[in-house]
Each structure stands twice: as structure tokens, then as C-alpha cells.
N, C-alpha and C. Protein backbone atom coordinates (compact mmCIF):
# COMPACT_ATOMS: atom_id res chain seq x y z
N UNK A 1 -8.23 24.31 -0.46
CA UNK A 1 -7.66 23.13 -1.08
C UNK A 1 -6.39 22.73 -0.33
N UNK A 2 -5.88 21.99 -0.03
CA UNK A 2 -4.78 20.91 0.59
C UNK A 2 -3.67 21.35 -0.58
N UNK A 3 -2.54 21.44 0.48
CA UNK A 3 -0.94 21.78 0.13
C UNK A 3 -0.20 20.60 -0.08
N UNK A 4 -0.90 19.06 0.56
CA UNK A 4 -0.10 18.56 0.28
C UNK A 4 -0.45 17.31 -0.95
N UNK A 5 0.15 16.83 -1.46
CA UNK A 5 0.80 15.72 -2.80
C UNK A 5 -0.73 15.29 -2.50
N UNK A 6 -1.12 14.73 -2.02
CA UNK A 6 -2.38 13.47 -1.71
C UNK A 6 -3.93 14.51 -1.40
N UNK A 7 -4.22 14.61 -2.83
CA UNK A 7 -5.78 15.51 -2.94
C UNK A 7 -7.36 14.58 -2.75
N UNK A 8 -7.15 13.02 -2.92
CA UNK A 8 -8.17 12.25 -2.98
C UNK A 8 -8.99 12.24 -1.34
N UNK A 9 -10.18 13.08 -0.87
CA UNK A 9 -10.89 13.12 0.18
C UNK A 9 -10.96 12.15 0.93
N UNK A 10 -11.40 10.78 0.75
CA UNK A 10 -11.72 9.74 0.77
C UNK A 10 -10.17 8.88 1.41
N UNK A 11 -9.15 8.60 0.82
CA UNK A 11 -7.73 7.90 0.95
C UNK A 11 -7.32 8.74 2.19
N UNK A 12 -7.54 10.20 2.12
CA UNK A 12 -6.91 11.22 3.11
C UNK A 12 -7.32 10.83 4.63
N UNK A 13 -8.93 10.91 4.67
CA UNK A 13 -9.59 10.53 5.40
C UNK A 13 -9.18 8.76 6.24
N UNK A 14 -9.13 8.56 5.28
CA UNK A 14 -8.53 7.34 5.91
C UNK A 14 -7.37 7.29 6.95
N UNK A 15 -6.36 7.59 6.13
CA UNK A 15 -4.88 8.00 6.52
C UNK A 15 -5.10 8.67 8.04
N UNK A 16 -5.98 9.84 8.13
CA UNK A 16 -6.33 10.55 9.14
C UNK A 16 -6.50 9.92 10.48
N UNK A 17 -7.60 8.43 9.74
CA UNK A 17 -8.08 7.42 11.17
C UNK A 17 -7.24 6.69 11.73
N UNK A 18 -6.54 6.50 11.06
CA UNK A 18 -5.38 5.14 11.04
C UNK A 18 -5.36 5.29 12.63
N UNK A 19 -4.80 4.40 13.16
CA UNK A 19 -3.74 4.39 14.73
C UNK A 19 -3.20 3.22 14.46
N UNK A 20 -2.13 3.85 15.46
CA UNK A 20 -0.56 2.58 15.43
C UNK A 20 -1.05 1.39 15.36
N UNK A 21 -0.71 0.92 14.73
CA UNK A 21 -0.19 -0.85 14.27
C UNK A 21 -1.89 -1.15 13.25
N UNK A 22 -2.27 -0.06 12.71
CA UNK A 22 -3.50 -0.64 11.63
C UNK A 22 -2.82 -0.40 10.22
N UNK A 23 -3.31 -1.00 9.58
CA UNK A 23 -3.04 -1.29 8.06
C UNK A 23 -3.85 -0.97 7.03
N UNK A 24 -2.94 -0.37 6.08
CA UNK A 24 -3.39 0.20 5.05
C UNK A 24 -2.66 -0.44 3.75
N UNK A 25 -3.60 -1.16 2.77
CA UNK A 25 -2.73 -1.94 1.69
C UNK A 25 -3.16 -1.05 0.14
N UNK A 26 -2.04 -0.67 -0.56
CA UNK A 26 -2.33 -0.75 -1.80
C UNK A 26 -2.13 -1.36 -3.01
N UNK A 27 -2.90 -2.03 -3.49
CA UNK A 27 -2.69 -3.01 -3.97
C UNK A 27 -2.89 -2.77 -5.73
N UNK A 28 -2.36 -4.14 -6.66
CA UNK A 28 -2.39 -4.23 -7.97
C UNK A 28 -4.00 -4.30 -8.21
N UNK A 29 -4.21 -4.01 -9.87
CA UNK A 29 -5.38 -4.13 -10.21
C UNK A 29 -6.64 -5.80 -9.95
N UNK A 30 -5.50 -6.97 -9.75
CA UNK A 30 -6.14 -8.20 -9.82
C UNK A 30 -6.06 -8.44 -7.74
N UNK A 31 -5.30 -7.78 -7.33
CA UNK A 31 -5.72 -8.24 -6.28
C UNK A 31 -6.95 -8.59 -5.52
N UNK A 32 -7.16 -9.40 -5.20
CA UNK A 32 -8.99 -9.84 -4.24
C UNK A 32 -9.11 -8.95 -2.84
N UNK A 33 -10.13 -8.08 -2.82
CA UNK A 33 -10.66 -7.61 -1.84
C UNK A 33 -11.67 -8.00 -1.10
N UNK A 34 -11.69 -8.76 0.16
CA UNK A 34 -12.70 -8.74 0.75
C UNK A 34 -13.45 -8.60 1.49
N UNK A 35 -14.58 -8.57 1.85
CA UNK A 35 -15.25 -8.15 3.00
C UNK A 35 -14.96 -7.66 4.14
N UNK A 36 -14.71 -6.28 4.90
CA UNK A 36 -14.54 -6.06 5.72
C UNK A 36 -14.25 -4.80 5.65
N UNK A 37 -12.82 -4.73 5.02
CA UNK A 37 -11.58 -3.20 4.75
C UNK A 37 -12.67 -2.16 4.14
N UNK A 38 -12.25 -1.46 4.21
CA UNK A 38 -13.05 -0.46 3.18
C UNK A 38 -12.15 -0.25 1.76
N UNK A 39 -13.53 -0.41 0.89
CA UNK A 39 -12.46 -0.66 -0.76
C UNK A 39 -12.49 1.06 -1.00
N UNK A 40 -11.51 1.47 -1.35
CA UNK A 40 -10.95 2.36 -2.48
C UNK A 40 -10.67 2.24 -3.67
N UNK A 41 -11.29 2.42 -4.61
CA UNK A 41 -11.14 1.92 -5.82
C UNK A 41 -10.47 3.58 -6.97
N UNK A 42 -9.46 3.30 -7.27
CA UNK A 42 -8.79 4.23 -8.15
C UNK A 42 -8.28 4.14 -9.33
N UNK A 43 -8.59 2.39 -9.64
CA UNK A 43 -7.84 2.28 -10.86
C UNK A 43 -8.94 2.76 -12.07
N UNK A 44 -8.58 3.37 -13.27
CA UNK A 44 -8.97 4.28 -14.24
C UNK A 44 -8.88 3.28 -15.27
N UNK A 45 -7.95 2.65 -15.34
CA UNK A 45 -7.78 2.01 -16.66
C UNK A 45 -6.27 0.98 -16.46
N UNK A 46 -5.87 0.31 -17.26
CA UNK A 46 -4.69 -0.39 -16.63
C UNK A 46 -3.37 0.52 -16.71
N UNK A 47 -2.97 0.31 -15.45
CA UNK A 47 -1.85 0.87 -15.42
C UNK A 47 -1.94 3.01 -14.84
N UNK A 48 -3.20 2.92 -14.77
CA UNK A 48 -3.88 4.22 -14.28
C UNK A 48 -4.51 4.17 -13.23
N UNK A 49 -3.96 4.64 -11.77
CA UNK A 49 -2.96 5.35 -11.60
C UNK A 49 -2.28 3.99 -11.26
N UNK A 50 -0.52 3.99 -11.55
CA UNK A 50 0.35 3.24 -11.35
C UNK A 50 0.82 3.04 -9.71
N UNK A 51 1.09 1.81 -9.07
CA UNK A 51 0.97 1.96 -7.72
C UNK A 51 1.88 2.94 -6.90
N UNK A 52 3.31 2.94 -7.29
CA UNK A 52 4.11 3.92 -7.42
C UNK A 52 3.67 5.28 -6.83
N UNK A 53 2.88 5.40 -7.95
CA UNK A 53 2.41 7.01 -7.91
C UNK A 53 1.01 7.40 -6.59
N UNK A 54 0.56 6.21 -6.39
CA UNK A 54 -0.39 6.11 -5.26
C UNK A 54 0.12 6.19 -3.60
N UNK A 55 1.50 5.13 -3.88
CA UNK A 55 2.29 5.28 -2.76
C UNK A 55 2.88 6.16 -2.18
N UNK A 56 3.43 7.17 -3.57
CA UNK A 56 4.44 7.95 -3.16
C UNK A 56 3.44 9.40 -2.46
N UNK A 57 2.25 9.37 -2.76
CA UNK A 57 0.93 10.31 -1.98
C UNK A 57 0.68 9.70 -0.84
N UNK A 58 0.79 8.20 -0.45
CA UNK A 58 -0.04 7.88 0.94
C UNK A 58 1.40 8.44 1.29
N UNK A 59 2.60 8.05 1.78
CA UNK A 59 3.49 8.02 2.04
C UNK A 59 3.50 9.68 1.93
N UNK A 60 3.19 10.43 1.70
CA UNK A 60 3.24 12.06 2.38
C UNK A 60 2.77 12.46 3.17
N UNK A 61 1.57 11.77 3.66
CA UNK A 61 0.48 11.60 4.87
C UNK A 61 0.85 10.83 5.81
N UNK A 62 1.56 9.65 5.94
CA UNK A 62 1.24 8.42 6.70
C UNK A 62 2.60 8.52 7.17
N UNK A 63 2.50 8.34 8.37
CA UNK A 63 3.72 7.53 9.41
C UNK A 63 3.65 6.28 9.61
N UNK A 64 4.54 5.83 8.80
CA UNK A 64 4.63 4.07 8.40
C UNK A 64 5.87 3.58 9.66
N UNK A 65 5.49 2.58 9.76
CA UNK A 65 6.84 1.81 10.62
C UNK A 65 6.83 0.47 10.24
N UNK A 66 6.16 -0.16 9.57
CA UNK A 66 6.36 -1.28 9.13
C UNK A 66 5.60 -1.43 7.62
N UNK A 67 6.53 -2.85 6.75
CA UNK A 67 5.83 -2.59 5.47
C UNK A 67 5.92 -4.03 5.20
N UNK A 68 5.25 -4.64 4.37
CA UNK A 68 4.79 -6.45 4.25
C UNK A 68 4.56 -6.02 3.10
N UNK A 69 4.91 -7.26 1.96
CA UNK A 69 4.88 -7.37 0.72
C UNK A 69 5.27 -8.91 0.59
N UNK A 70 4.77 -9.17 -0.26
CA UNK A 70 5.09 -10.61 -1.09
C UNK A 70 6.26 -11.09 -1.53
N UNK A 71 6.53 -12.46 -1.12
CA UNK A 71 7.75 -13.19 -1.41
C UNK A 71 7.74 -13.07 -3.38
N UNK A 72 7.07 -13.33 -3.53
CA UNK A 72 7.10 -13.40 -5.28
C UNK A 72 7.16 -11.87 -5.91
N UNK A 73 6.56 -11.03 -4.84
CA UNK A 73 7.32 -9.18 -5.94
C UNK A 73 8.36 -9.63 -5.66
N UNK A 74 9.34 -10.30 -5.14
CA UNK A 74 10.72 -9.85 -5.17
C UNK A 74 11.58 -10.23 -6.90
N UNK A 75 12.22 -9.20 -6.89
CA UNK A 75 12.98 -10.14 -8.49
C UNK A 75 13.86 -11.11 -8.29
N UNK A 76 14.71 -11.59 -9.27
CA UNK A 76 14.89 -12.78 -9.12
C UNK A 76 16.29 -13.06 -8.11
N UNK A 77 16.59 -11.74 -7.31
CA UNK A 77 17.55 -11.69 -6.45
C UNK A 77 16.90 -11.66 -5.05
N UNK A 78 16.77 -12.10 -3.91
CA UNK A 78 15.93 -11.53 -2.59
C UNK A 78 16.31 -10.49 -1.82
N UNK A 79 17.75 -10.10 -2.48
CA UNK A 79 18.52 -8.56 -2.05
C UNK A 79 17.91 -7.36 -2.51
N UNK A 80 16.83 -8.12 -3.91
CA UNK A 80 16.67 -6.59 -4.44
C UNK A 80 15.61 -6.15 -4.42
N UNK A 81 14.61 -5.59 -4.36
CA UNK A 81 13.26 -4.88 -4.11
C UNK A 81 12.85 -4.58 -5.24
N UNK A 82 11.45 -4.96 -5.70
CA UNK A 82 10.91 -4.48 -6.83
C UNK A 82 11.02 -2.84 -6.95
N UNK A 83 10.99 -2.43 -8.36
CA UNK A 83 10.94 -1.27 -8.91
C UNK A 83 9.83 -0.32 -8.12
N UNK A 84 8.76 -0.75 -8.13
CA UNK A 84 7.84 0.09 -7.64
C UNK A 84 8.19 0.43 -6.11
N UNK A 85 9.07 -0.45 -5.26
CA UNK A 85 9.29 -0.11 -4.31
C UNK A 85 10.33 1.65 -3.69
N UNK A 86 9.90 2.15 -3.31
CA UNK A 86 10.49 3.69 -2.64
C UNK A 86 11.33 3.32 -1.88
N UNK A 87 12.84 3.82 -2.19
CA UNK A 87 13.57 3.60 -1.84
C UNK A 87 13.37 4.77 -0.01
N UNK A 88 12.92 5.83 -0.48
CA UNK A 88 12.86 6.66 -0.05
C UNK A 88 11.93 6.81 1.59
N UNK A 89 11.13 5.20 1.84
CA UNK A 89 10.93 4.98 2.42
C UNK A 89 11.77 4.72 3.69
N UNK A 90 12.92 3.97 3.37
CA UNK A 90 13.58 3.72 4.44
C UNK A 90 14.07 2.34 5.07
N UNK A 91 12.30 1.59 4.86
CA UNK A 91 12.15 0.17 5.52
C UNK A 91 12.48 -1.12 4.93
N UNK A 92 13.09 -1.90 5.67
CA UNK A 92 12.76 -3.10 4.65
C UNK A 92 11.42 -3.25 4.73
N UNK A 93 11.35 -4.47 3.85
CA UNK A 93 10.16 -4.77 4.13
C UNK A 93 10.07 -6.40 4.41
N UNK A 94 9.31 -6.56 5.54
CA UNK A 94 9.15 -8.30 5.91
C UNK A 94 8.49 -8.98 4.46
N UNK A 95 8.62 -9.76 4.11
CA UNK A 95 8.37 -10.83 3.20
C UNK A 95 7.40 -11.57 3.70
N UNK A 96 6.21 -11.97 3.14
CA UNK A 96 5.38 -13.30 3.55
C UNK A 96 5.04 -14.10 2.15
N UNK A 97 4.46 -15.13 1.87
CA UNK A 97 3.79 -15.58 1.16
C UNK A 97 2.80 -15.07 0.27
N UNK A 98 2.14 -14.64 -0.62
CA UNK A 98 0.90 -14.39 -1.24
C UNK A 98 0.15 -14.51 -0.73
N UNK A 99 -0.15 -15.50 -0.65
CA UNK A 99 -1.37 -16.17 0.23
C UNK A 99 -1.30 -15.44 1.59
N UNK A 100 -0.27 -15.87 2.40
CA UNK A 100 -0.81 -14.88 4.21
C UNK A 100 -0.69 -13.43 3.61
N UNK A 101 0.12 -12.70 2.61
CA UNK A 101 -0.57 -11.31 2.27
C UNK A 101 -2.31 -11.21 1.74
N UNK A 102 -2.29 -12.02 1.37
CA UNK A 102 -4.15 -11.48 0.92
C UNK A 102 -4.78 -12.18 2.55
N UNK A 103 -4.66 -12.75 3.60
CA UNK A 103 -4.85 -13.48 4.50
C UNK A 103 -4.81 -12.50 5.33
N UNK A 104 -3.57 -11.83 5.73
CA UNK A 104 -3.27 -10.44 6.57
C UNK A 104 -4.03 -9.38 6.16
N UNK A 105 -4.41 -8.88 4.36
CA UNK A 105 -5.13 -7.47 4.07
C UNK A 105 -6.88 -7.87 4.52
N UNK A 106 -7.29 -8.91 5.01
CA UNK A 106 -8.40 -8.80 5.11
C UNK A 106 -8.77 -8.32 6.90
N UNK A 107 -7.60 -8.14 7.76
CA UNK A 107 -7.25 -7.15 8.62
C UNK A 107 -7.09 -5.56 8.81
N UNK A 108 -7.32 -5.47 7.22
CA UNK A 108 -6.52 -4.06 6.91
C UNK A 108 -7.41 -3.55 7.79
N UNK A 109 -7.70 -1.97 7.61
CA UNK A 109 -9.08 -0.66 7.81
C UNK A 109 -9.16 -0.59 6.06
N UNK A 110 -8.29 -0.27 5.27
CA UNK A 110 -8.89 0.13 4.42
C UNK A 110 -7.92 -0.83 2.90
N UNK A 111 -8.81 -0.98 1.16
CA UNK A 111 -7.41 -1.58 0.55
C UNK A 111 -7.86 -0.64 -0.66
N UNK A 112 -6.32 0.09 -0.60
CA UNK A 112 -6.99 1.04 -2.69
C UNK A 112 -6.36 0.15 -2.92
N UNK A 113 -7.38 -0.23 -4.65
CA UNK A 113 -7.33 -0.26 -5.84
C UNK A 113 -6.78 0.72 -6.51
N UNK A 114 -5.64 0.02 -7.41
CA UNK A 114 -4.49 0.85 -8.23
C UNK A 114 -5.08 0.29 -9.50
N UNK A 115 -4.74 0.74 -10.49
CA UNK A 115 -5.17 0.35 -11.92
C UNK A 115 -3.09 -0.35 -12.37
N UNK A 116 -2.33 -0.55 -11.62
CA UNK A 116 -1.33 -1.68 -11.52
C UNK A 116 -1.26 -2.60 -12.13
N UNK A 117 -0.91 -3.29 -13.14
CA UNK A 117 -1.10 -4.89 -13.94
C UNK A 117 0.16 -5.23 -13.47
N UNK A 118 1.37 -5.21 -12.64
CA UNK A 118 2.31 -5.93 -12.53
C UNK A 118 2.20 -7.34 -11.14
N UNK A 119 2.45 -8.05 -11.44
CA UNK A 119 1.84 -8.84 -10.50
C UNK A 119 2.86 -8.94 -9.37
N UNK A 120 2.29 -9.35 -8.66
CA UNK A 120 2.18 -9.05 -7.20
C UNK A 120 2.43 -7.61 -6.47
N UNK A 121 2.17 -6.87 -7.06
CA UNK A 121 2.38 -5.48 -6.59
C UNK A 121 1.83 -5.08 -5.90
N UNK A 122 1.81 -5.47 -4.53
CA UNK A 122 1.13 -4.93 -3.76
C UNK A 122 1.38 -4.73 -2.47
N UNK A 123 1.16 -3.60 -1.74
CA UNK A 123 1.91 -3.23 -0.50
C UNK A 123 1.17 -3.21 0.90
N UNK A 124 1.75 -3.50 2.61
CA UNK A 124 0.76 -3.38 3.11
C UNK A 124 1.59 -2.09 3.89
N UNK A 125 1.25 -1.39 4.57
CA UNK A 125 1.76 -0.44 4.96
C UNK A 125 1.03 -0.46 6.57
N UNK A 126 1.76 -0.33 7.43
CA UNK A 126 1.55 -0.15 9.02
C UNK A 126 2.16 0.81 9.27
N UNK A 127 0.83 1.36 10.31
CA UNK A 127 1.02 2.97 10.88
C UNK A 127 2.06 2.78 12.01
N UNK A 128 2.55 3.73 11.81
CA UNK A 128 3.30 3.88 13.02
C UNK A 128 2.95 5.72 14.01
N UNK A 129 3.70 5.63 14.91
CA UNK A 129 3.26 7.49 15.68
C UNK A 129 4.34 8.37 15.11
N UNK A 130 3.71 9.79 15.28
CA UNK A 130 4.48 10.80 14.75
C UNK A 130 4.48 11.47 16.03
N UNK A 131 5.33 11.35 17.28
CA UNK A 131 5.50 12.11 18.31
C UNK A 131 6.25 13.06 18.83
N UNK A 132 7.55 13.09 17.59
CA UNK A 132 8.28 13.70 17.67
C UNK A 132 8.15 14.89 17.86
């Protein structure tokens, strides 16, 4: 069995394929997935599992260097970063539209489904190298 935070075979596997500059989005329960990415589907029920808690597992696996999120998660300050956002990450994150975010995830490799109801919650995450 695996030592680390992120036990789901499937998400791991993913994470595994990635190479620099591909994308991995996790997204709210209403977000539109389409054709192409490979769907992950994890949401249980609303609000099960919360995206948060999905992130803070890819993000034990993944060497991120860039992160895209939606002009509208932001609250009603543009200084401040939604709640669900990990501070602990590091990055800002570039801002786009809604629209070019669901426009850009159909680029992804892969998009989980979070069981998330907060709207616009949704993250894209770009690989970056671990060469150190």
C-alpha cells in the first residue's frame, strides 16, 4: 500500500504521466467535461469529497509550476484568493475568464470530478519538473 496522502489508483496514475506544461484540472461538481481529458469522477454526494481535500492529495504527488483559475472564484477583493485555495502552494494563480477556463480544460490529460457545490471552484494545475 502507498505511504503517501493520495491512495486513489487511477488520479495517481495520472499524476505519474503528466510531463511539463500538461494539465490537470479539478474541478466543482457542475463543472462541464468534455470530450477528450480523461474524466475522474469522485464526487460521492455534494460536497463529498470537498475540492480542498482532493487538492491537497494531488498536490503531494504533483510538481505544479503554474495554476489558472477563474476570474469569478475570486471574492469580492482580487487580492484575495478563495478559501479553497492552498496557501501552501506557493503560486499565484493567473486569472482567466470562465469561459477560456472550461475552453483551456478541454486541453487538459485528465479533469476529477469533486462532489464541490461552490461555484466556480475549480482549479487547473500545470506540471512542472522535479530535477532537483
Amino acid at each position: 500500500m502507498k505511504r503517501s496522502p493520495l491512495l486513489h489508483a487511477e488520479l495517481s496514475q495520472v499524476i505519474a504521466a503528466l510531463g511539463h506544461g500538461d494539465m490537470l484540472v479539478i474541478g466543482d461538481a457542475g463543472l462541464p467535461i468534455p470530450d477528450g481529458p480523461r474524466r475522474i469522477d469522485l464526487a460521492v454526494a455534494r460536497g463529498v469529497p470537498r475540492l480542498a481535500e482532493v487538492l491537497e492529495a494531488v498536490l503531494s504527488e504533483m510538481q505544479v509550476e503554474a495554476v489558472v483559475i477563474a476570474d469569478e472564484a475570486l471574492p469580492n477583493s482580487a487580492t484575495q484568493l478563495p478559501g479553497w485555495y492552498p496557501s501552501s502552494l506557493g503560486l499565484a494563480p493567473q486569472t482567466v475568464s470562465h469561459e477560456e477556463f472550461k475552453r483551456r480544460s478541454a486541453r487538459a490529460r485528465a479533469i476529477v470530478r469533486t462532489g464541490e457545490c461552490t461555484p466556480y471552484a475549480n482549479i487547473m494545475l500545470v506540471a512542472g519538473v522535479a530535477f532537483d
